[in-house]
N, C-alpha and C. Protein backbone atom coordinates (compact mmCIF):
# COMPACT_ATOMS: atom_id res chain seq x y z
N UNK A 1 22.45 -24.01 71.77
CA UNK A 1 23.40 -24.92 71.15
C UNK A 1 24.52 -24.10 70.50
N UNK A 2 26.06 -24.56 70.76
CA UNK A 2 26.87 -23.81 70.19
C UNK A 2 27.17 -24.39 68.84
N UNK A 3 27.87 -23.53 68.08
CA UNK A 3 28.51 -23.62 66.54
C UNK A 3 29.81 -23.78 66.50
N UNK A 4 29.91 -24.60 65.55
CA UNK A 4 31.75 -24.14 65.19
C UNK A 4 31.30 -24.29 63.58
N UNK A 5 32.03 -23.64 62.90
CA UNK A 5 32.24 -23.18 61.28
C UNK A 5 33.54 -23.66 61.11
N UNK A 6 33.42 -24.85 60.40
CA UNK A 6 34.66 -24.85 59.46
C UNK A 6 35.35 -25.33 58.24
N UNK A 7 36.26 -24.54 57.73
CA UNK A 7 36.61 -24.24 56.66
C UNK A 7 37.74 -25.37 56.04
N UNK A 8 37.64 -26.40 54.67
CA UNK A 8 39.06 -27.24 54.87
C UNK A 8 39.44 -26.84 53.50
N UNK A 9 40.42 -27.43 53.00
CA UNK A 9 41.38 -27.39 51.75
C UNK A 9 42.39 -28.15 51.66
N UNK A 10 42.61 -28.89 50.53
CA UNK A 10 43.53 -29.53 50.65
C UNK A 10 44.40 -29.56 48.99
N UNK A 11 45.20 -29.44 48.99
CA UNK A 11 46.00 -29.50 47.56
C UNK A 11 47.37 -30.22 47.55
N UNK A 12 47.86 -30.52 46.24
CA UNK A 12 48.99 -31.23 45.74
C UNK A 12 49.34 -30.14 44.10
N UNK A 13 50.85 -30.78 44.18
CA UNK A 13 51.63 -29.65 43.10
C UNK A 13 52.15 -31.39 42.69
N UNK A 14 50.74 -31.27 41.46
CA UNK A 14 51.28 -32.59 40.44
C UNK A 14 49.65 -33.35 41.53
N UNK A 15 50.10 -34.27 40.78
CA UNK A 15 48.36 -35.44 41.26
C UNK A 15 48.95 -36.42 40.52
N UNK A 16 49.69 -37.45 41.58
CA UNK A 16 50.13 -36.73 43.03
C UNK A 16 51.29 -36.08 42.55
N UNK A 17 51.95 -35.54 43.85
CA UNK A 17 52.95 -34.47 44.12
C UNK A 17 52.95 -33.97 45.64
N UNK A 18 53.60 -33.37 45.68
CA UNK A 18 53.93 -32.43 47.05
C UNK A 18 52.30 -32.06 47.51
N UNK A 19 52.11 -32.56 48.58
CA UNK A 19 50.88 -32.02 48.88
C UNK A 19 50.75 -31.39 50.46
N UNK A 20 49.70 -30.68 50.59
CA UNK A 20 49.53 -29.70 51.73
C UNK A 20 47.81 -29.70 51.87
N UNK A 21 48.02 -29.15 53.38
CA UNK A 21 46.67 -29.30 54.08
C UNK A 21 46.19 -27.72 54.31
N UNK A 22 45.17 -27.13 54.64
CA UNK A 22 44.47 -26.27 55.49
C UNK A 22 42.99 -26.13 55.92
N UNK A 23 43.43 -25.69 57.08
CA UNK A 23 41.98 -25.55 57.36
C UNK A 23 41.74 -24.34 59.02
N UNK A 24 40.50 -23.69 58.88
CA UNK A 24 40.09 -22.92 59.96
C UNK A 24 39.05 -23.12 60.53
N UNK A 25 38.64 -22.93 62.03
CA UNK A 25 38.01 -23.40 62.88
C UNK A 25 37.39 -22.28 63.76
N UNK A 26 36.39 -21.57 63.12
CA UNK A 26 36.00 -21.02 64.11
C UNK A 26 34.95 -21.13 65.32
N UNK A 27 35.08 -20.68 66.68
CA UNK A 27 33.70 -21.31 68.04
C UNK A 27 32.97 -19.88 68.07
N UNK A 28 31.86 -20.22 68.19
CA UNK A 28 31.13 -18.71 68.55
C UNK A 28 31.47 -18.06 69.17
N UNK A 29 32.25 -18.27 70.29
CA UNK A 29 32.95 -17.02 70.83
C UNK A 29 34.19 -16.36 70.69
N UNK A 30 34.04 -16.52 68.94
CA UNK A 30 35.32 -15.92 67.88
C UNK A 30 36.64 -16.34 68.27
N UNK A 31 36.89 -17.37 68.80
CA UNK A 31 38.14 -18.28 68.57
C UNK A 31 38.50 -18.66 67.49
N UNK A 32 39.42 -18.69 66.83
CA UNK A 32 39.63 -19.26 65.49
C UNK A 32 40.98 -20.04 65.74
N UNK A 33 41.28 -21.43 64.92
CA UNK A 33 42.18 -21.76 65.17
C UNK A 33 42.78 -22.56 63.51
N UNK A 34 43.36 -21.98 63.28
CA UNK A 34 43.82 -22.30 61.48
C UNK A 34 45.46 -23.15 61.54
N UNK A 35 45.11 -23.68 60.39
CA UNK A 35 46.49 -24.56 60.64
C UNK A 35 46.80 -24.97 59.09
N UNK A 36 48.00 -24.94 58.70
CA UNK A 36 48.73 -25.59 57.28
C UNK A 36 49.64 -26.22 57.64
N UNK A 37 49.65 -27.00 56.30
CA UNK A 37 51.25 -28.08 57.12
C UNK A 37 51.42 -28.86 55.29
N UNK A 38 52.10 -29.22 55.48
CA UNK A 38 52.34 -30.49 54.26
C UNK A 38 52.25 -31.75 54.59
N UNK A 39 51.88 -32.61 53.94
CA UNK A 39 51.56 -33.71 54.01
C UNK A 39 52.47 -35.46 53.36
N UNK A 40 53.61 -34.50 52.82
CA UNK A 40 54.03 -35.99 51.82
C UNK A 40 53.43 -35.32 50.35
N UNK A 41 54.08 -36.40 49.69
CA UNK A 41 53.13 -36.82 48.49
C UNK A 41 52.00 -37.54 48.34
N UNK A 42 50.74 -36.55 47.90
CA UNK A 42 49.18 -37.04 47.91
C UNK A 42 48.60 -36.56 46.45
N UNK A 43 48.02 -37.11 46.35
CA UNK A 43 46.78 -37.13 45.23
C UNK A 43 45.96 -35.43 45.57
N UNK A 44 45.53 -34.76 44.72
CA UNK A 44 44.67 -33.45 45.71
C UNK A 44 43.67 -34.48 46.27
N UNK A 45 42.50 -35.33 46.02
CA UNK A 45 41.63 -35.84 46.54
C UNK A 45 42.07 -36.31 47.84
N UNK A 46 43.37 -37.23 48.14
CA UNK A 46 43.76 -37.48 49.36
C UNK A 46 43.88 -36.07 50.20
N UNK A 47 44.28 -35.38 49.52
CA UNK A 47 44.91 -34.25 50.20
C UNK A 47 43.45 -33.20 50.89
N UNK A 48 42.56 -33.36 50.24
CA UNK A 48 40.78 -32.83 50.47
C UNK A 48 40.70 -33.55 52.13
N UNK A 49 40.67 -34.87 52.01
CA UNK A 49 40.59 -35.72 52.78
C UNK A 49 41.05 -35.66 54.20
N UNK A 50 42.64 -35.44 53.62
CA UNK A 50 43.62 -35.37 54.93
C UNK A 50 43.26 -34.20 55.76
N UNK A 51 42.96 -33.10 55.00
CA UNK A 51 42.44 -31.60 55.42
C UNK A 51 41.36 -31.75 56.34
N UNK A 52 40.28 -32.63 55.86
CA UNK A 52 38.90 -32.58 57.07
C UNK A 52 38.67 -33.64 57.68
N UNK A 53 39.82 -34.65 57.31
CA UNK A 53 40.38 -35.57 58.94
C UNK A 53 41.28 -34.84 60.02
N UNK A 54 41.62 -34.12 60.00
CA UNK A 54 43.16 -33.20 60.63
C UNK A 54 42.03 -32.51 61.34
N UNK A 55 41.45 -31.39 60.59
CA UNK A 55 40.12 -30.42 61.47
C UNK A 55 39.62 -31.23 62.43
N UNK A 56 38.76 -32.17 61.88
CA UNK A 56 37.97 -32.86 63.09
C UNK A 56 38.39 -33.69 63.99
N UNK A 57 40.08 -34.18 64.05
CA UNK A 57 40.68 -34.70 65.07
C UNK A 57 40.86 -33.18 66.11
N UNK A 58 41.23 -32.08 65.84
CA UNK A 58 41.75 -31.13 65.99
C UNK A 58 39.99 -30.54 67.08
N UNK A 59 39.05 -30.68 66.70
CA UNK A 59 38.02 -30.37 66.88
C UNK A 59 37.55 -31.43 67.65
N UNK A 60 38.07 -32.26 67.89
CA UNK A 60 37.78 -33.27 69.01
C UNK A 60 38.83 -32.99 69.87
N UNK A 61 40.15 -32.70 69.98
CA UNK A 61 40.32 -32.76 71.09
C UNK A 61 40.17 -31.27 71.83
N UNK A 62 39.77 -30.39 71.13
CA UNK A 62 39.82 -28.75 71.82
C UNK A 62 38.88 -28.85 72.64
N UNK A 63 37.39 -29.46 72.04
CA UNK A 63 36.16 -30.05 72.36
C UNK A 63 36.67 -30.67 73.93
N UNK A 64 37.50 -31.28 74.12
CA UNK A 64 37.30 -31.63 75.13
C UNK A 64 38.58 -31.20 75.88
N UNK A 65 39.46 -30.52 75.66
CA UNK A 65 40.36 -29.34 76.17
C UNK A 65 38.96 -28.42 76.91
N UNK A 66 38.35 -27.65 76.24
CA UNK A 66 37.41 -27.06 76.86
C UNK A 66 36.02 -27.49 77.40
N UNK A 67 36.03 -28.85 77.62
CA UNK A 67 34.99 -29.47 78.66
C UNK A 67 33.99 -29.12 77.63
N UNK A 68 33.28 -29.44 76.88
CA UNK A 68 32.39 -28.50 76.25
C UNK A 68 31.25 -30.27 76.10
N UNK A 69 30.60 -30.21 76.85
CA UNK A 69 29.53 -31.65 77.64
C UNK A 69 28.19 -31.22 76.45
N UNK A 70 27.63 -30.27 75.96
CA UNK A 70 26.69 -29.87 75.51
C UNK A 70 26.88 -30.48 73.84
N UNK A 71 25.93 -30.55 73.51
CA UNK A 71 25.50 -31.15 71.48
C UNK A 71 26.09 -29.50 70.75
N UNK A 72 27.09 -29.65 69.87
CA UNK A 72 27.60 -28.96 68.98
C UNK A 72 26.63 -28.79 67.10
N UNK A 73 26.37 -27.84 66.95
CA UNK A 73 26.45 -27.26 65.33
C UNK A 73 27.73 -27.69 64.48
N UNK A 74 28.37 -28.34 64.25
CA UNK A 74 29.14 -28.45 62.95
C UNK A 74 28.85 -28.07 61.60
N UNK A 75 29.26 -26.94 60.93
CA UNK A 75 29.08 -26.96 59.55
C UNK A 75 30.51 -26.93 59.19
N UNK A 76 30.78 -27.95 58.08
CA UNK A 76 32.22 -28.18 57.67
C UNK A 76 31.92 -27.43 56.24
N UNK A 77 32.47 -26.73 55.65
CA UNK A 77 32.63 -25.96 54.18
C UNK A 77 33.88 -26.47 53.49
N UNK A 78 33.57 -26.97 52.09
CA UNK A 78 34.71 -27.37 51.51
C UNK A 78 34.89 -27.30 49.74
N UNK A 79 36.11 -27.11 48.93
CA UNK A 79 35.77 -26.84 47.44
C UNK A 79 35.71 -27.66 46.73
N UNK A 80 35.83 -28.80 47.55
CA UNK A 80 35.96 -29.98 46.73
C UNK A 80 34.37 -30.57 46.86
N UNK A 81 33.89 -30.90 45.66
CA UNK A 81 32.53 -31.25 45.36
C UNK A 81 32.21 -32.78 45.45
N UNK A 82 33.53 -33.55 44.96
CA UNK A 82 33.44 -35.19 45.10
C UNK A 82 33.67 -35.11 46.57
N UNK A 83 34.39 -34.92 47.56
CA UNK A 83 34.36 -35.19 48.82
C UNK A 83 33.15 -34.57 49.57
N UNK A 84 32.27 -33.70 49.49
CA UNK A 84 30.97 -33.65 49.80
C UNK A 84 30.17 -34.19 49.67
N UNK A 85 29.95 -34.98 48.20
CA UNK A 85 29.27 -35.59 47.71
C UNK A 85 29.56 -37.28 48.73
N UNK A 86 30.81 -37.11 48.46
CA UNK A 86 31.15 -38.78 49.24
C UNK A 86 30.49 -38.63 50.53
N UNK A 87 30.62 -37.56 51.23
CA UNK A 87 30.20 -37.57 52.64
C UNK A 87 28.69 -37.54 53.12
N UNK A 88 28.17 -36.96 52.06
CA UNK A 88 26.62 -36.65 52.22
C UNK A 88 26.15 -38.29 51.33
N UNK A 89 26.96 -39.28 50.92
CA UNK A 89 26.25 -40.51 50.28
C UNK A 89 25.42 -39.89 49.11
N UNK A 90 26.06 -39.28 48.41
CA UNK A 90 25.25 -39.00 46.66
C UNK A 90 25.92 -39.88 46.37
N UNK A 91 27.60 -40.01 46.27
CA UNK A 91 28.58 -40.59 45.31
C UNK A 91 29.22 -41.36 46.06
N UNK A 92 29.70 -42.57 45.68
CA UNK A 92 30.18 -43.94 46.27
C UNK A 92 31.86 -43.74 46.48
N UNK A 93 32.45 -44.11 47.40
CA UNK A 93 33.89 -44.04 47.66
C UNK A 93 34.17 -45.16 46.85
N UNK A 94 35.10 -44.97 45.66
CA UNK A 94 35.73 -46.41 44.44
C UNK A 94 36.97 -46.16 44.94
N UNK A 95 38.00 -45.17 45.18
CA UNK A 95 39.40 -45.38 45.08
C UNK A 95 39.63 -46.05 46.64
N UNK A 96 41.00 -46.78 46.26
CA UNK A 96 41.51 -47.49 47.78
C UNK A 96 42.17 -46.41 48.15
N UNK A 97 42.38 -45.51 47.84
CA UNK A 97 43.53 -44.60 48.73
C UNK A 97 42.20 -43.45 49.60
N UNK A 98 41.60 -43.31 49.13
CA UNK A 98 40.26 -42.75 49.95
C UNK A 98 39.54 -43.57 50.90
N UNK A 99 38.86 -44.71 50.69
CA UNK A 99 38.22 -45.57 51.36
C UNK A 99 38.00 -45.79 52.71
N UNK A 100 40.04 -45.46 53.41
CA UNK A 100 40.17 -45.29 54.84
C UNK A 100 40.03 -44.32 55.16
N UNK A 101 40.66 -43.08 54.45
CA UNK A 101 40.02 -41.55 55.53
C UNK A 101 38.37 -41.55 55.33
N UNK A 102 37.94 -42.05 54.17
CA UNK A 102 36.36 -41.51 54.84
C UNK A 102 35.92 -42.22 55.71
N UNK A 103 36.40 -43.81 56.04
CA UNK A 103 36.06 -44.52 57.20
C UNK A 103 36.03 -43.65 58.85
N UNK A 104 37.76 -43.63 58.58
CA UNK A 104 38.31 -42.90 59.60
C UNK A 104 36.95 -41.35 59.92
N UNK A 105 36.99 -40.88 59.12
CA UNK A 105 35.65 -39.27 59.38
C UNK A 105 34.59 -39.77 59.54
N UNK A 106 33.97 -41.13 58.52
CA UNK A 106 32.72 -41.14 59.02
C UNK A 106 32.71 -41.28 60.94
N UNK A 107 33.88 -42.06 61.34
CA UNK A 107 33.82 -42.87 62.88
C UNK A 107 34.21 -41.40 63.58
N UNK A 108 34.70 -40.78 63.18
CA UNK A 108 35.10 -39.19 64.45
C UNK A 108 33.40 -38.80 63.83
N UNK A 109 33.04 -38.77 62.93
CA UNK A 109 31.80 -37.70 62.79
C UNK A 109 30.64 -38.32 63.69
N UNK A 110 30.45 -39.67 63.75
CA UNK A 110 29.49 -39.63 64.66
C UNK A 110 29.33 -39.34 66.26
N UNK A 111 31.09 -38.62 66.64
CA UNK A 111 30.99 -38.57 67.89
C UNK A 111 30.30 -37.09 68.09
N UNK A 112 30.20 -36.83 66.84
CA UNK A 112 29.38 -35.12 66.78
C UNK A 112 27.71 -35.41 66.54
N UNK A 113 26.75 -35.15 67.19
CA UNK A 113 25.63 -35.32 66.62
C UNK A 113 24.96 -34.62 65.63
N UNK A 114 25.61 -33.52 64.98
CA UNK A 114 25.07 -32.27 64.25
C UNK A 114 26.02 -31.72 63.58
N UNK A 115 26.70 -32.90 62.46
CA UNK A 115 27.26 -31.98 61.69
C UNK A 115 26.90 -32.09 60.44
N UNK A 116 27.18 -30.92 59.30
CA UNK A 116 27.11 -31.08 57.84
C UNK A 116 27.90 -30.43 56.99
N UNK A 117 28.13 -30.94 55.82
CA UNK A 117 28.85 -30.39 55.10
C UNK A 117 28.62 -29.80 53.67
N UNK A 118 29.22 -29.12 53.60
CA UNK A 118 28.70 -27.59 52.60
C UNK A 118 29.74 -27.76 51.44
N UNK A 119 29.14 -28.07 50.30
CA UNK A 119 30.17 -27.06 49.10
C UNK A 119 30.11 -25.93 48.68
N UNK A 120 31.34 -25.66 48.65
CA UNK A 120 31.32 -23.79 48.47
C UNK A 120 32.31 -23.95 47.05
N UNK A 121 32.39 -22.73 46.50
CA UNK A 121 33.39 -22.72 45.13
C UNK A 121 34.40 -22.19 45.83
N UNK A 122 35.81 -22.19 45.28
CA UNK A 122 37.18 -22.37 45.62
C UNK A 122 37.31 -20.81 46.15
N UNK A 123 36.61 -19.67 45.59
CA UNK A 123 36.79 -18.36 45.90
C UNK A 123 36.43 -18.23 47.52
N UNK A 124 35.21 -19.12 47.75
CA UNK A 124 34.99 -18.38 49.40
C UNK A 124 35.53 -19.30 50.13
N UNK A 125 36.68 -19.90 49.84
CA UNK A 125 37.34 -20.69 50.86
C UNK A 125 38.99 -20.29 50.50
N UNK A 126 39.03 -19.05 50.31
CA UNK A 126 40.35 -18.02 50.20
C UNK A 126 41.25 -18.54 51.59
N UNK A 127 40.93 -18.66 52.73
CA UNK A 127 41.73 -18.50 53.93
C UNK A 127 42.25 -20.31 53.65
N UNK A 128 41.94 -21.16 53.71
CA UNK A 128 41.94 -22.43 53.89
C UNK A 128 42.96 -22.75 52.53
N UNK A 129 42.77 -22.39 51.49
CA UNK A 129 43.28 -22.38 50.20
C UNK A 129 44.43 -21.35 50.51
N UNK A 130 45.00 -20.54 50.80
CA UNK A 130 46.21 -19.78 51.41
C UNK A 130 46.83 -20.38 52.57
N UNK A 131 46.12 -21.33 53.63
CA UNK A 131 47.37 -22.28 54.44
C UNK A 131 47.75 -23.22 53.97
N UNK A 132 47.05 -24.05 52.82
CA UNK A 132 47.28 -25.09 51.81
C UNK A 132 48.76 -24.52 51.18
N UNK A 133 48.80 -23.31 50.45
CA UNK A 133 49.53 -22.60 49.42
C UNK A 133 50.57 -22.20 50.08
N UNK A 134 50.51 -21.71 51.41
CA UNK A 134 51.86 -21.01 52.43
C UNK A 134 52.41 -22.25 52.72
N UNK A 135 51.73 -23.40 52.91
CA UNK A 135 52.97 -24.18 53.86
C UNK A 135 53.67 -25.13 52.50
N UNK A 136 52.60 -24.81 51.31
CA UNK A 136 53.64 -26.10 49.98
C UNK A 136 54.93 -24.78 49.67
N UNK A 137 54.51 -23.65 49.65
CA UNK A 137 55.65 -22.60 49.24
C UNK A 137 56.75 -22.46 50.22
N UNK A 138 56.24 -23.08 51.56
CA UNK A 138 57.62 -22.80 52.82
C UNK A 138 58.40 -24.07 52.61
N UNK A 139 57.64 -25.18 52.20
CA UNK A 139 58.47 -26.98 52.06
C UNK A 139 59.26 -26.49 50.68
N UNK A 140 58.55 -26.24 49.48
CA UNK A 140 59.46 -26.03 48.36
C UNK A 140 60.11 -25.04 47.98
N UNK A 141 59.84 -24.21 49.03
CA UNK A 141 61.03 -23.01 48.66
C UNK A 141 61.73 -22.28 49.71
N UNK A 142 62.04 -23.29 50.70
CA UNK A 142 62.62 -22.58 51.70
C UNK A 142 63.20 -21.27 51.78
């Protein structure tokens, strides 16, 4: 069974404010595919959100860019502790501005049979947290 590892982040300058996405994707056969961007103005929690909806659209279609017919490993890693929590059903989705992306992930996640998601503290998710930070510093400071 193959793996993919991946890494999300998502932040805003102000809550809300200017907000930005990242995230990295690596396949066992050391492909990696990382991506930042900005997003609008988001909440950071939207912005968590937008980050590991973006990956796993992104991870669905490579998935099938590379024919890949076989059951996948997903481990998603992330610093945000309420959006883990939301995803693993400890903690209940209350805000309306959340409600639809976790809809939206729960419905892409079940096209994966094997995935889970990990909280990590903000330090070991350095790479994901630097495409978040490069692409709000390229929008606001050209």
């Amino acid at each position: 069974m193959k793996r993919v590892t991946i890494f999300c982040d998502g932040g805003s300058r102000g809550n809300p404010g200017p907000a930005g996405i990242g995230y990295t994707m690596t396949f066992d056969d050391g492909t990696k595919i990382a991506e930042g961007k900005t997003i609008g103005a988001a909440t950071n929690n939207v912005a968590e959100y937008q980050a590991l909806l973006t990956a796993l659209l992104r991870l669905k279609k490579e998935m099938q860019r590379r024919q890949v017919l076989e059951d996948i490993i997903i481990v998603v890693y992330l610093d945000s502790e309420l959006v883990v929590r939301q995803l693993q059903g400890t903690y209940r989705v209350k805000s309306g501005l959340l409600r639809p992306l976790f809809s939206k992930i729960l419905m892409i996640a079940r096209s994966f049979p094997h995935i889970s998601y990990v909280h990590i503290p903000r330090l070991k998710n350095k790479e994901a947290d630097a495409l978040v930070n490069r692409a709000l510093d390229a929008e606001l400071f050209p």
